[in-house]
C-alpha atoms as a PDB file:
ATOM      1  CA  UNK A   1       0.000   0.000   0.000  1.00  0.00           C
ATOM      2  CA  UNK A   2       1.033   3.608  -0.784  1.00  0.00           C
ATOM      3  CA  UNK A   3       2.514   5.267   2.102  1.00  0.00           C
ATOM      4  CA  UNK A   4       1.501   9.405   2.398  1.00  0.00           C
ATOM      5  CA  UNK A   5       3.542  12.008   4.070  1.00  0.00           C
ATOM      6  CA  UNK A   6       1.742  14.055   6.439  1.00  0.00           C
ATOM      7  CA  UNK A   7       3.204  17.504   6.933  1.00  0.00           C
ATOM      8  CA  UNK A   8       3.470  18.765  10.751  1.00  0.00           C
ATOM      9  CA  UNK A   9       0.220  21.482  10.291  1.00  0.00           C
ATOM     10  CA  UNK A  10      -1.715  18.327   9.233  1.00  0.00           C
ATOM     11  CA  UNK A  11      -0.919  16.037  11.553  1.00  0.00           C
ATOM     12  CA  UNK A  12      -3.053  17.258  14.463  1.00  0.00           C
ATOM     13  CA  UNK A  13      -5.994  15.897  12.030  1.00  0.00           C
ATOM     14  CA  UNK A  14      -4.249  12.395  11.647  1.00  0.00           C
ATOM     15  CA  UNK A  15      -3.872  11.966  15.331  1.00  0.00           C
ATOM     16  CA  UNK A  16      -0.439  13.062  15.020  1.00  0.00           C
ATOM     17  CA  UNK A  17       0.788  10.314  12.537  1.00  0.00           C
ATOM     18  CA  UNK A  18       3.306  11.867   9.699  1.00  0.00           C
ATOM     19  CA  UNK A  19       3.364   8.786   7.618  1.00  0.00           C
ATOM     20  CA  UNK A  20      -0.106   7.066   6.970  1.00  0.00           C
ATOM     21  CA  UNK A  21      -0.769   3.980   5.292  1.00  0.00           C
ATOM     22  CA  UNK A  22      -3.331   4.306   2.378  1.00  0.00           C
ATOM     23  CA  UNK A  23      -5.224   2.112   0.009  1.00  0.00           C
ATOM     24  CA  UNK A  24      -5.490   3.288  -3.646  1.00  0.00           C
ATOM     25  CA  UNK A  25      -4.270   3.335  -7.137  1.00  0.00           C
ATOM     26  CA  UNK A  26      -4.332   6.645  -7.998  1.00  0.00           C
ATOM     27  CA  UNK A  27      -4.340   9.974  -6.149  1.00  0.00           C
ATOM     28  CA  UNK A  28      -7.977  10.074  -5.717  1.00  0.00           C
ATOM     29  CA  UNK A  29      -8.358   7.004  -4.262  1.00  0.00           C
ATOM     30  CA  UNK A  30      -5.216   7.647  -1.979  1.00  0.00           C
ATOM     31  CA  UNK A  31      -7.054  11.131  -0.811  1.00  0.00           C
ATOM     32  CA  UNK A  32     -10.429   9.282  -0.436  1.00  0.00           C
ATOM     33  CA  UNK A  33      -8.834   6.518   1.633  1.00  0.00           C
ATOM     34  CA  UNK A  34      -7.177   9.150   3.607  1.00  0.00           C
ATOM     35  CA  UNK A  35     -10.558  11.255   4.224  1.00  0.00           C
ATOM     36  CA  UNK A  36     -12.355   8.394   5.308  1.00  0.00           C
ATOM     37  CA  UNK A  37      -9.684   7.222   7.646  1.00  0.00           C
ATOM     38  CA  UNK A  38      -9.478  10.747   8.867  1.00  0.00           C
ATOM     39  CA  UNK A  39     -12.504  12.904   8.400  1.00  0.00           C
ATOM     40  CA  UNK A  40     -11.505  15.967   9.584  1.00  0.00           C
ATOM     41  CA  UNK A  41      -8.534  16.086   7.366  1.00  0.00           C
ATOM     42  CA  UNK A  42     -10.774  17.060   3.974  1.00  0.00           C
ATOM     43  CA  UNK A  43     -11.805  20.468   5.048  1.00  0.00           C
ATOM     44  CA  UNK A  44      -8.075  21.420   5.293  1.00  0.00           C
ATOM     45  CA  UNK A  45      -7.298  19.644   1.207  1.00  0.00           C
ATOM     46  CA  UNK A  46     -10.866  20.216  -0.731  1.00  0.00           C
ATOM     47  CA  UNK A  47     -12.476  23.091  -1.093  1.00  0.00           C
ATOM     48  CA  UNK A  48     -16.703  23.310  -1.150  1.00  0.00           C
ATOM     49  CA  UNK A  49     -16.703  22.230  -4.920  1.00  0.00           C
ATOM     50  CA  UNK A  50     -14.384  18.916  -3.826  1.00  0.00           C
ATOM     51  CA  UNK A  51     -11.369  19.599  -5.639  1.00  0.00           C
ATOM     52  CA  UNK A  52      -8.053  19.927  -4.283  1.00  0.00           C
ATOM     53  CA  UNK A  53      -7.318  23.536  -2.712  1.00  0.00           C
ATOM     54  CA  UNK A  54      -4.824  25.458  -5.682  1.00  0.00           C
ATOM     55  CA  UNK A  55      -2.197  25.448  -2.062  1.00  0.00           C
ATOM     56  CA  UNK A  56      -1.981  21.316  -1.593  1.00  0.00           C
ATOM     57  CA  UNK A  57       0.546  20.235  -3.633  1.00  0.00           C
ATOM     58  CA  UNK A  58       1.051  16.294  -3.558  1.00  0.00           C
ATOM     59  CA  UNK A  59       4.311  14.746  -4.679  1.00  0.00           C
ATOM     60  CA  UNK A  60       4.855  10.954  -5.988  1.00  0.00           C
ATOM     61  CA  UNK A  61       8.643  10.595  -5.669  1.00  0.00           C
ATOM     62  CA  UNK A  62       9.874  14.294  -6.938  1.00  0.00           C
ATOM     63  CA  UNK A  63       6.909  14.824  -9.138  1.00  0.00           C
ATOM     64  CA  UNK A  64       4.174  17.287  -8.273  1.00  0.00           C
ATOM     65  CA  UNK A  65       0.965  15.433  -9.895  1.00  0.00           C
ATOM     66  CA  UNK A  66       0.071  18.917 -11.236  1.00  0.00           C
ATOM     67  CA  UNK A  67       2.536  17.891 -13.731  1.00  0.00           C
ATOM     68  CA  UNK A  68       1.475  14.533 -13.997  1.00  0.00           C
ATOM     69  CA  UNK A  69      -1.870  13.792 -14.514  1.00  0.00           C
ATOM     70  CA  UNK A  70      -3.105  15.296 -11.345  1.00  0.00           C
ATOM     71  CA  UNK A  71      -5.699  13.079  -9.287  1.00  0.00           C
ATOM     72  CA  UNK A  72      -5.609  10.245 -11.942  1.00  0.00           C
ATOM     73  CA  UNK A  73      -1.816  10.060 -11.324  1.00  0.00           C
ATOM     74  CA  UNK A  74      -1.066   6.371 -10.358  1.00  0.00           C
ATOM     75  CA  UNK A  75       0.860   5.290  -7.290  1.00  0.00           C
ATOM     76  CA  UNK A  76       2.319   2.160  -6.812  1.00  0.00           C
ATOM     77  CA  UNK A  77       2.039  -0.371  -3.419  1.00  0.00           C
ATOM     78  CA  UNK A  78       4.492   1.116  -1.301  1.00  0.00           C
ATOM     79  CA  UNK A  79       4.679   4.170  -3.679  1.00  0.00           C
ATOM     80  CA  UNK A  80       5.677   7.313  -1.211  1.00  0.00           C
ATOM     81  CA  UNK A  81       3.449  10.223  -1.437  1.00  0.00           C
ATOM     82  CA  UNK A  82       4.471  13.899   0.139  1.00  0.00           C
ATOM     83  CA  UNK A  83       2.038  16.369   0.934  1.00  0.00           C
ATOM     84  CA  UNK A  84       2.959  19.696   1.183  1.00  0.00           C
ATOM     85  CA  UNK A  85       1.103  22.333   1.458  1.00  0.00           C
ATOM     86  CA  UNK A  86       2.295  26.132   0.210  1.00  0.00           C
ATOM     87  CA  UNK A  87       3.595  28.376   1.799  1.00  0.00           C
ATOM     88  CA  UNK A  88       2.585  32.202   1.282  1.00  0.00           C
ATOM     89  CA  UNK A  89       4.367  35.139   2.934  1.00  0.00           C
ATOM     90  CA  UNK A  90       6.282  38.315   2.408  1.00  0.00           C
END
């Protein structure tokens, strides 16, 4: 199974895990495993709509899927994911 990288702002929603074990092929599946696992987790990625906030930016190896083929990217079992969300400032 895919393993998914949860940054430290996040992890207060995983009950402080930073790596959790998910079940899917693809992104999507990986973020609807991960949501169901962890409900409170999906306000924080998807906005009202469902999609991905334009700030979570989700890594397989060192590629962002937004230059992949974003949700529909697929992940191999034991495939590390990294979420990381952006970072805005001045």
């Amino acid at each position: 199974m895919p393993v998914l990288r949860i940054p430290t702002p996040l992890r207060a929603y995983t009950n402080g895990q930073s790596d959790v074990t998910v079940n899917g092929s693809n992104i999507s599946e990986v973020l609807s495993d991960l949501t169901t696992q962890y409900p409170t987790i999906k306000l924080h990625l998807f906005n009202d709509g469902g999609d991905l906030r334009p700030f979570v930016n989700l890594f397989v190896g060192e590629n962002n899927i937004k230059d992949l083929q974003g949700v529909n990217t697929p992940v191999k079992d034991g495939e590390k994911i990294m979420l990381i969300p952006s970072i805005a400032g001045g």
